[in-house]
Protein backbone atom coordinates (compact mmCIF):
# COMPACT_ATOMS: atom_id res chain seq x y z
CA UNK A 1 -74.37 26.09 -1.03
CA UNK A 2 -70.61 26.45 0.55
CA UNK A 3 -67.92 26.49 -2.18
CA UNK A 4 -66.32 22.89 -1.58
CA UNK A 5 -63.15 22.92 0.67
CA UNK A 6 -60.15 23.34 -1.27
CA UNK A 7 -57.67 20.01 -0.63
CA UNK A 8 -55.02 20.30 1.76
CA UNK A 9 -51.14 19.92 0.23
CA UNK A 10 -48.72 17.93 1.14
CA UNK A 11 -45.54 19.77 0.84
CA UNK A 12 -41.45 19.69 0.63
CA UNK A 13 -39.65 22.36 1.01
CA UNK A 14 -35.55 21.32 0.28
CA UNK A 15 -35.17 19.34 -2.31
CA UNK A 16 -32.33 19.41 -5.26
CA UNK A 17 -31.72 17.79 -7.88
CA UNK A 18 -28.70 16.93 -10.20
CA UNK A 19 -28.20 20.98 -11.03
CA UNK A 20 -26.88 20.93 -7.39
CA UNK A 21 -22.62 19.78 -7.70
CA UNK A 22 -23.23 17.18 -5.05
CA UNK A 23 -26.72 15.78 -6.67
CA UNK A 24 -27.34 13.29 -9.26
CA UNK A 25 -31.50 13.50 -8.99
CA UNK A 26 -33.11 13.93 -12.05
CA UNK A 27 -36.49 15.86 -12.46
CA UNK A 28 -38.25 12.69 -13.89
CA UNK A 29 -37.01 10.86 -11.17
CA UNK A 30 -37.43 13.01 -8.51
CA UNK A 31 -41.51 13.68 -9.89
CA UNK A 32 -42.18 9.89 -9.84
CA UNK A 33 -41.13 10.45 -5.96
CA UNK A 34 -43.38 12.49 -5.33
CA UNK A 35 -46.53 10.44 -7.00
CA UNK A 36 -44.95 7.49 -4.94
CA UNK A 37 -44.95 8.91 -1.80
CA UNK A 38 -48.19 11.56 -2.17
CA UNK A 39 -46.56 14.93 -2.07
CA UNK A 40 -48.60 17.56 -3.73
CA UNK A 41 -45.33 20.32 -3.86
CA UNK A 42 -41.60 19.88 -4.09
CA UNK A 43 -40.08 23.62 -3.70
CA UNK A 44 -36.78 22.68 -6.27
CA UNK A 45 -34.01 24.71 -3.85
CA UNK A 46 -30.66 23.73 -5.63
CA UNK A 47 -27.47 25.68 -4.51
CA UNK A 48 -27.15 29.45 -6.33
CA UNK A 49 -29.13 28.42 -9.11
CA UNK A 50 -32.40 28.34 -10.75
CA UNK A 51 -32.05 26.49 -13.52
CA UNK A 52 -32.49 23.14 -11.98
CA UNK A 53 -36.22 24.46 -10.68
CA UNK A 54 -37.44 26.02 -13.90
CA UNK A 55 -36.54 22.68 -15.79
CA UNK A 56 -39.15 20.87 -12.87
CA UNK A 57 -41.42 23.45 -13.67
CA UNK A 58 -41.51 22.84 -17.35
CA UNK A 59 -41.79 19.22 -16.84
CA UNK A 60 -44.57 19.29 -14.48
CA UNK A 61 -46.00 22.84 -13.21
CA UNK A 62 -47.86 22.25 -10.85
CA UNK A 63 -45.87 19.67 -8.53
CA UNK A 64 -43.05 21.24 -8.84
CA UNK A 65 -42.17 25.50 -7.29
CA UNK A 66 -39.09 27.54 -7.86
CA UNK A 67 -36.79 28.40 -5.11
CA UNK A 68 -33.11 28.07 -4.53
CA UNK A 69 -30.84 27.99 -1.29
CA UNK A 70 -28.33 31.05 -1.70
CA UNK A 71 -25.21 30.92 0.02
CA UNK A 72 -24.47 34.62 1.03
CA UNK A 73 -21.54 35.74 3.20
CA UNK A 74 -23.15 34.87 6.67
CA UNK A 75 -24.85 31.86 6.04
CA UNK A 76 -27.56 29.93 3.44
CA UNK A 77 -31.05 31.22 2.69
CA UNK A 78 -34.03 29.54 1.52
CA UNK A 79 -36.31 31.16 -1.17
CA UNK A 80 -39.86 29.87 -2.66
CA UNK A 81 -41.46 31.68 -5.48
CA UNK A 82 -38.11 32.43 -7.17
CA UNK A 83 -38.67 34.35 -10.27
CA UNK A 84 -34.63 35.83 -10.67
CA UNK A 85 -31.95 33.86 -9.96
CA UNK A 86 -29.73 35.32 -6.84
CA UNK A 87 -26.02 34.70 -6.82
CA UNK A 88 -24.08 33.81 -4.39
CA UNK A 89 -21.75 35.76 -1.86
CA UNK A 90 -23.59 38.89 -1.47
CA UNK A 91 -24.61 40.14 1.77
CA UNK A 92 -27.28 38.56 3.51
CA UNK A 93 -29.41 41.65 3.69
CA UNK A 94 -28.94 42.59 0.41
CA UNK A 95 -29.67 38.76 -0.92
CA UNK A 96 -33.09 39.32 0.96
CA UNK A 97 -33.70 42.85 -0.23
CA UNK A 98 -33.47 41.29 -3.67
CA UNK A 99 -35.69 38.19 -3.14
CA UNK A 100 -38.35 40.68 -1.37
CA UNK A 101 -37.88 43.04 -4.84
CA UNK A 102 -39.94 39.79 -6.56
CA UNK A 103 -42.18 38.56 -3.89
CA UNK A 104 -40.48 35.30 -2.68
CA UNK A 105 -41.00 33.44 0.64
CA UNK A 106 -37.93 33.60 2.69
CA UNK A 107 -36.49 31.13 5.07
CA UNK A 108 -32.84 30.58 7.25
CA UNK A 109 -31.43 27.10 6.42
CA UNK A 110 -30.14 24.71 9.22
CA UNK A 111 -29.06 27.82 10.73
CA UNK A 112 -27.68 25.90 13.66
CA UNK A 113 -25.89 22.82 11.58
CA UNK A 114 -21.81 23.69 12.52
CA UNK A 115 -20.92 21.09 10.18
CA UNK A 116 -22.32 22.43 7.22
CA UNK A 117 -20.67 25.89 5.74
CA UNK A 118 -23.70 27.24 5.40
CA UNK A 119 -24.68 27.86 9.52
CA UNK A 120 -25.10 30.98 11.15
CA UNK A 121 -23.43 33.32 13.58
CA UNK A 122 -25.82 33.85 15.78
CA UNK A 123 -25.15 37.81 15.45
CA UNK A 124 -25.89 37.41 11.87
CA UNK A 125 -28.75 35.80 12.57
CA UNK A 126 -29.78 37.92 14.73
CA UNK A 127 -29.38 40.33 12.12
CA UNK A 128 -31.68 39.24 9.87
CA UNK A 129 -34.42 37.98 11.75
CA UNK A 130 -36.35 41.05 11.39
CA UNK A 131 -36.22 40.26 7.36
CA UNK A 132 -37.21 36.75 7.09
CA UNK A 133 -40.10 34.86 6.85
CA UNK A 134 -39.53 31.81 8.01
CA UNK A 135 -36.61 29.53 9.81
CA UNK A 136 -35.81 26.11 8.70
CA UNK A 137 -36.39 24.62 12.18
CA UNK A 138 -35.95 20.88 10.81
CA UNK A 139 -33.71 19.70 8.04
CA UNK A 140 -33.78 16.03 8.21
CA UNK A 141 -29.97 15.70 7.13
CA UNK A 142 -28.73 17.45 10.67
CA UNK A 143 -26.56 15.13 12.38
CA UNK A 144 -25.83 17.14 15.65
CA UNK A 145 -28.65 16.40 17.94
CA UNK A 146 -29.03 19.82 18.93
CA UNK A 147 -29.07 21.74 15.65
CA UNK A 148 -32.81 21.57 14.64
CA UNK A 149 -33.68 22.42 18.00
CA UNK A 150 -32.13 25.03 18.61
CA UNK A 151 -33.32 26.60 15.55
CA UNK A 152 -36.96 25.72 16.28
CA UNK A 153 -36.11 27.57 19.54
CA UNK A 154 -34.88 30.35 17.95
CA UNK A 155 -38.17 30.52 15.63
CA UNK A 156 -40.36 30.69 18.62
CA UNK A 157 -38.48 33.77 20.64
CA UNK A 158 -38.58 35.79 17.45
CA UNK A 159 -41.82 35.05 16.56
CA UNK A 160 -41.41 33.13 13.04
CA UNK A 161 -42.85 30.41 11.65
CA UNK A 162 -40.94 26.94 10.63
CA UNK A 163 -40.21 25.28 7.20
CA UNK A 164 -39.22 22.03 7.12
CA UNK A 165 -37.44 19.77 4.89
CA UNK A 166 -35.17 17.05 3.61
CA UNK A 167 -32.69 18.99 1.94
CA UNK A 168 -32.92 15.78 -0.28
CA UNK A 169 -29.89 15.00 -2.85
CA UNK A 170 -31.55 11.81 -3.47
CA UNK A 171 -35.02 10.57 -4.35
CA UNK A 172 -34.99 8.31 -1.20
CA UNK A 173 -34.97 11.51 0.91
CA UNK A 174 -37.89 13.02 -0.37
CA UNK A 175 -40.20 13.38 1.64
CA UNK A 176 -38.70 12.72 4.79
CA UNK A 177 -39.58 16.06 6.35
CA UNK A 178 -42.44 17.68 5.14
CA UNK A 179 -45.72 20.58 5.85
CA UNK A 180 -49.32 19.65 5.66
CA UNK A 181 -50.32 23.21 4.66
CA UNK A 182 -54.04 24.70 3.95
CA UNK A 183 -54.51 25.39 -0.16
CA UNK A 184 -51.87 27.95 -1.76
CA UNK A 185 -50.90 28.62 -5.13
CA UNK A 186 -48.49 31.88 -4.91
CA UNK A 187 -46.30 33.38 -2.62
CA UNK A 188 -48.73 35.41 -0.82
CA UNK A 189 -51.06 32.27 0.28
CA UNK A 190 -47.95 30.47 1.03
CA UNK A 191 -46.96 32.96 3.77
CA UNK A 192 -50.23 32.90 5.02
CA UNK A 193 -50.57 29.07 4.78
CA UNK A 194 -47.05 28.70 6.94
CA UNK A 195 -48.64 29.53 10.16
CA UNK A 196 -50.86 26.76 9.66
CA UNK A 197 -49.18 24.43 9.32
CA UNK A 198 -48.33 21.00 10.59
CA UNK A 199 -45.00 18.92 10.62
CA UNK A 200 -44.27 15.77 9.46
CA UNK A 201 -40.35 14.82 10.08
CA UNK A 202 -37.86 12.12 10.92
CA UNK A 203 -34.03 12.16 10.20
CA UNK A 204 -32.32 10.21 6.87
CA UNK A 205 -29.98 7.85 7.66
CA UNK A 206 -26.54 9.43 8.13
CA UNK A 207 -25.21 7.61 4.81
CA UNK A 208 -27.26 9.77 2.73
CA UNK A 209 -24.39 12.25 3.09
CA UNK A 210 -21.86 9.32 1.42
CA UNK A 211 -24.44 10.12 -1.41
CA UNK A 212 -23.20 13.71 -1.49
CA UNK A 213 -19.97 13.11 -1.62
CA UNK A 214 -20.14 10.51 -4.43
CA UNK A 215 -21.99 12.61 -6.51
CA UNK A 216 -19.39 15.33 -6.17
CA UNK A 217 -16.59 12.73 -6.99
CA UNK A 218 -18.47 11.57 -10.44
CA UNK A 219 -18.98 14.66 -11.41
CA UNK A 220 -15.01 15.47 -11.34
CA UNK A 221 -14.31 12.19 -12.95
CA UNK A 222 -16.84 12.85 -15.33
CA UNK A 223 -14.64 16.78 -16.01
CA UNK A 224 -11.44 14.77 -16.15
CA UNK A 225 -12.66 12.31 -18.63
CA UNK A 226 -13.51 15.46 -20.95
CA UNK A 227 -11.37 15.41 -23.79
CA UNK A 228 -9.44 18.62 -24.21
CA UNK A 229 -10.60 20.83 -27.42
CA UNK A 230 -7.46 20.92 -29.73
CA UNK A 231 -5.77 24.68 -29.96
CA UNK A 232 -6.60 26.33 -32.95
């Protein structure tokens, strides 16, 4: 007899929660999303850190995967399979030589979004094309028409696959852009499961950025509210 088929997942792939300055999405919250909507993985990317991901992992390993989005001096990476954290504002090829060092997956986020800081120069990108695994060529929080397609172009001339994602901030995102992959559980049958794979996407609602920005706004309140510590 044939080994039964091993169940294909239902994946996101940008998704942060309220370790992210411009989140408020708690891991409890954001799991009970996932059950909701029938997402098998949620790849935890907040912004330079991976504390927010390893505190999903604890709660529930195997929904939740460590990554991180990196902002480095070009532009912002994706990574999946974190095991080290990566800080911020080195240069791009170093950032990948040191996600490649432990074994993550690693993709170009809305390289084409020019409203976001974290876009590309197209030399840059150009640049590290050769080094990458993958390019984000959806992010369901693009609001220029042209930005996810012109990174989706851009995958196809150089011969990568695409991640997709929500780059959710909220639990009402999740979910909106998403991978129906093959079976993986590491980084190696990730990569392999990638070109595979098949999209499921549509845009959030333009006020989901709003969400952002009050999220960043509580969370100074919330600093200025802090009462001083008395000099000793």
């Amino acid at each position: 007899m044939n080994p039964p088929a091993l169940p294909r997942l239902h994946v996101e792939f940008h998704c942060h929660t309220h370790f992210s300055g411009d989140s408020l999405a708690r891991p409890e919250v954001l799991l009970r999303a996932c059950q909701r909507k029938g997402i098998n993985r949620l790849v935890i990317t907040d912004h330079n850190t991976i504390a927010g991901a390893l505190r999903c992992r604890q709660l529930d390993g195997q929904c939740f995967i460590v990554g991180e989005e990196i902002m480095t001096q070009a532009g912002e990476l994706l990574a999946f399979y974190v095991q080290e954290e990566i800080p911020p504002g080195l240069p791009p090829v170093e950032a990948i030589a040191r996600l490649r060092e432990q074994g993550a997956v690693i993709s170009v986020a809305h390289p084409f979004d020019y409203l976001r800081k974290g876009a590309w120069a197209l030399s840059a990108l150009l640049e590290i094309a050769p080094l990458v695994d993958a390019i984000e060529v959806f992010n369901a929080r693009c609001v220029l028409p042209g930005a996810n397609l012109q990174a989706e172009q851009f995958a196809r001339q150089h011969h990568l696959v695409g991640t997709v994602g929500s780059d959710a901030h909220t639990a009402f995102e999740v979910g909106r852009a998403t991978l129906l992959l093959p079976y993986f559980d590491d980084a190696h049958s990730l990569k392999q499961a990638l070109g595979q794979a098949q999209a499921q996407r549509r845009l959030s609602p333009p006020w989901v950025h709003l969400a952002s920005r009050l999220a960043v706004w509580r969370r100074k309140l919330e600093r200025s509210r802090r009462p001083a510590w008395p000099m000793g």
